[in-house]
C-alpha atoms as a PDB file:
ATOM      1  CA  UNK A   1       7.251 -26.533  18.960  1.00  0.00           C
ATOM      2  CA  UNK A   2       8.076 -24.887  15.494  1.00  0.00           C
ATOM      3  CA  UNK A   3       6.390 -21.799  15.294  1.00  0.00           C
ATOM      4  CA  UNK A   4       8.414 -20.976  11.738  1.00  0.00           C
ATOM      5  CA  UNK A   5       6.201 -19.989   8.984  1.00  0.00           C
ATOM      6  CA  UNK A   6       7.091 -21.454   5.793  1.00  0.00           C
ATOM      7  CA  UNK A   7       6.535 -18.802   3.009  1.00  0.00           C
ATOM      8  CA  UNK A   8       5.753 -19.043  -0.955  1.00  0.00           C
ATOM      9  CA  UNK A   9       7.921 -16.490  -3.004  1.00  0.00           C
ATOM     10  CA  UNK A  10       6.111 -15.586  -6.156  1.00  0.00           C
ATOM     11  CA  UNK A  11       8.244 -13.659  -8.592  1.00  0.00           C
ATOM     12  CA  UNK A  12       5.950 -11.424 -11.361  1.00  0.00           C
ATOM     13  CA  UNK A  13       7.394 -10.310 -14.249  1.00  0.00           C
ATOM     14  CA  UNK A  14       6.412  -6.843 -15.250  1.00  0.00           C
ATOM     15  CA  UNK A  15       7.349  -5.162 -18.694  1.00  0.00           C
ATOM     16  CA  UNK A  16      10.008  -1.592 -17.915  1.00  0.00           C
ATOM     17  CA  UNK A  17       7.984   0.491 -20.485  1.00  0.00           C
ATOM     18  CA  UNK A  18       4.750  -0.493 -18.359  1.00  0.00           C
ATOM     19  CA  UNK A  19       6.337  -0.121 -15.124  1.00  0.00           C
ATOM     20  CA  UNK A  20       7.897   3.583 -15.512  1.00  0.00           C
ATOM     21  CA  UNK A  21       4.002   4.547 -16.841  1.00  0.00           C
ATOM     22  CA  UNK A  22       3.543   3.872 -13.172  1.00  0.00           C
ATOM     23  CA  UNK A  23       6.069   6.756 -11.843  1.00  0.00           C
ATOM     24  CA  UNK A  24       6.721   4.333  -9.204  1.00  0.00           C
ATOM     25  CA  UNK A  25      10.137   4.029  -7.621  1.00  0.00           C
ATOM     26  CA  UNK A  26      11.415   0.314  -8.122  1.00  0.00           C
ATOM     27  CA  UNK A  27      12.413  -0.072  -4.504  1.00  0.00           C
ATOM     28  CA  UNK A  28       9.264   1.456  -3.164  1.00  0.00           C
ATOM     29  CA  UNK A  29       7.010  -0.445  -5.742  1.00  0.00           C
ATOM     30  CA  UNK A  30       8.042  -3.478  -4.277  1.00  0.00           C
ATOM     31  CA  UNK A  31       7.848  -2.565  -0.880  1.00  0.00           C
ATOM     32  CA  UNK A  32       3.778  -1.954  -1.641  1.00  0.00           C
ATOM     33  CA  UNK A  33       2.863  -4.384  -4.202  1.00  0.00           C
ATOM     34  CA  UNK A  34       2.134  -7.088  -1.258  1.00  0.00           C
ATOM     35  CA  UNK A  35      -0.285  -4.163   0.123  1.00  0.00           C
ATOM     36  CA  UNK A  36      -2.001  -3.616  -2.977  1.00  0.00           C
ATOM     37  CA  UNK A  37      -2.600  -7.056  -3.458  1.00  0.00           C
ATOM     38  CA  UNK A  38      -3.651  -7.125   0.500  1.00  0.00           C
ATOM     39  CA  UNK A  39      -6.183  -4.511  -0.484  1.00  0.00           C
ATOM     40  CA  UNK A  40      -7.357  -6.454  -3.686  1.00  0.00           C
ATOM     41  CA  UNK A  41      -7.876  -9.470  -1.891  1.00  0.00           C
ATOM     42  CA  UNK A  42     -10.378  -7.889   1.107  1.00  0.00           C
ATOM     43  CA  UNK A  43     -12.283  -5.361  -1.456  1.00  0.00           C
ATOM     44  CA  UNK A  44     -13.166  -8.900  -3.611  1.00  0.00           C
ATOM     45  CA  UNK A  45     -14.352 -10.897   0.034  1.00  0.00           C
ATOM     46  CA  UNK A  46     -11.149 -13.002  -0.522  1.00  0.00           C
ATOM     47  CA  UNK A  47      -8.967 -12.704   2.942  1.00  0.00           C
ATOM     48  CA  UNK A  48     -10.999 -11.086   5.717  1.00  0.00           C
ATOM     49  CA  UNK A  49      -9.506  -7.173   7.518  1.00  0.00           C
ATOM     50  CA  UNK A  50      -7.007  -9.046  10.049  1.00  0.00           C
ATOM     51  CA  UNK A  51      -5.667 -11.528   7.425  1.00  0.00           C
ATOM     52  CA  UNK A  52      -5.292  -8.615   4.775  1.00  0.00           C
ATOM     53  CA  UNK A  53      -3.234  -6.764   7.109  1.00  0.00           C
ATOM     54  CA  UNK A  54      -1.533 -10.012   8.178  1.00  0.00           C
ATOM     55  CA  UNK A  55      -1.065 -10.582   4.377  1.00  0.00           C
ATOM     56  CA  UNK A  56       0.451  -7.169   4.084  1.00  0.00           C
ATOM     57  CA  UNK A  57       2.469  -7.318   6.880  1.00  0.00           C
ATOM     58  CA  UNK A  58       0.790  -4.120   8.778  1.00  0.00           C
ATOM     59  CA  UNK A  59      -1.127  -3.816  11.508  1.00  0.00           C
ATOM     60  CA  UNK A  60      -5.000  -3.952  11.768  1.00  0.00           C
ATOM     61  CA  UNK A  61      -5.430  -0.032  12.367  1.00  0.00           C
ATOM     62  CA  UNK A  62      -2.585   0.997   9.310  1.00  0.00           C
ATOM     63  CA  UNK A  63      -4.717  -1.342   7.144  1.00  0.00           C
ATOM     64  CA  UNK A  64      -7.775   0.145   8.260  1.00  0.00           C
ATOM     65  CA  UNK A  65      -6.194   3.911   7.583  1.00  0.00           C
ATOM     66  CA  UNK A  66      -4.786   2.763   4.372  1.00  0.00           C
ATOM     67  CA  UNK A  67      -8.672   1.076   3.357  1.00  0.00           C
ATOM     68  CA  UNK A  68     -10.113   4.659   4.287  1.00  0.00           C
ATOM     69  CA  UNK A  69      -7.032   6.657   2.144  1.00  0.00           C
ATOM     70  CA  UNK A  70      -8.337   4.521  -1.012  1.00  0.00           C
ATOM     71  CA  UNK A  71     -11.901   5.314   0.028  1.00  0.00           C
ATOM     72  CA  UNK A  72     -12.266   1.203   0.224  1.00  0.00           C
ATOM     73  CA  UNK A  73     -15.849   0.257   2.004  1.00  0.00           C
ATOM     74  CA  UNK A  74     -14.957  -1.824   5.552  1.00  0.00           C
ATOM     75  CA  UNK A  75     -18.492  -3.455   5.411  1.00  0.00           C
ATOM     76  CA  UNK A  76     -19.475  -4.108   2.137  1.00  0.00           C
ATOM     77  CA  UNK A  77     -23.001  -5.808   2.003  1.00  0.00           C
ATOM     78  CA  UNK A  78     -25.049  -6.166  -1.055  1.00  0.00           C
ATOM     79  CA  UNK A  79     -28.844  -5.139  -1.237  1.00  0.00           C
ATOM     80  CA  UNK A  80     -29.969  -8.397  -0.701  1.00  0.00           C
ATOM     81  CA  UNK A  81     -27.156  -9.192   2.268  1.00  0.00           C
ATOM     82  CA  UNK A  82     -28.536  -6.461   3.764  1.00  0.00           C
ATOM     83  CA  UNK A  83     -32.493  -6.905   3.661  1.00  0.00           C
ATOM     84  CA  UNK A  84     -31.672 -10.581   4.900  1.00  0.00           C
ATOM     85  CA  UNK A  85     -29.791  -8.591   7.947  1.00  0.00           C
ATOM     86  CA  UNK A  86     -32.938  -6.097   8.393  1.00  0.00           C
ATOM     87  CA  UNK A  87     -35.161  -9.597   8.568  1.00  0.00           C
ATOM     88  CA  UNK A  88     -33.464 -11.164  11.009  1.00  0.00           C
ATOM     89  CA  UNK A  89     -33.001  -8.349  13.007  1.00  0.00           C
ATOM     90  CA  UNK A  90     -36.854  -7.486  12.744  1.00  0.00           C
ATOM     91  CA  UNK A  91     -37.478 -11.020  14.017  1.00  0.00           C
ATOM     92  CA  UNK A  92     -35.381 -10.427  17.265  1.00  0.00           C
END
């Protein structure tokens, strides 16, 4: 059985006056930009916690610390998510 991944490589190109407004260290700016997409992808209900972190390439819990660093919700439900939670709850 192949249990090889196959992988897309996506190359962005980012202008050098915009990237040194960042203060970001090239070789560590790479190393997180898969993370900070990671995050953007759970906080807009894209990838779910474990395939954020799988995303990433860290583990659930570092993910999870990382999540409560940025001060990033875990369970994000709308009003109306919610009350239709509280209803079927009440109905138990």
């Amino acid at each position: 059985m192949n249990t090889t991944t196959k992988t897309i490589h996506i190359d962005i190109e980012i202008p050098e006056k915009l990237f040194f407004s960042l203060g970001e260290d090239i070789s560590l700016f790479r190393g997180n930009i898969k993370l900070y997409a990671a995050i953007f992808l759970f906080q807009s209900h894209k990838l779910s916690l474990g395939k954020s972190a799988e995303f990433a390439g860290v583990s659930k819990d570092y993910f999870l610390d990382l999540l409560n660093q940025y001060k990033i919700p875990i369970i994000d439900y709308s009003k109306e998510d919610l009350d239709e939670e509280l209803l079927r709850l009440q109905e138990c």
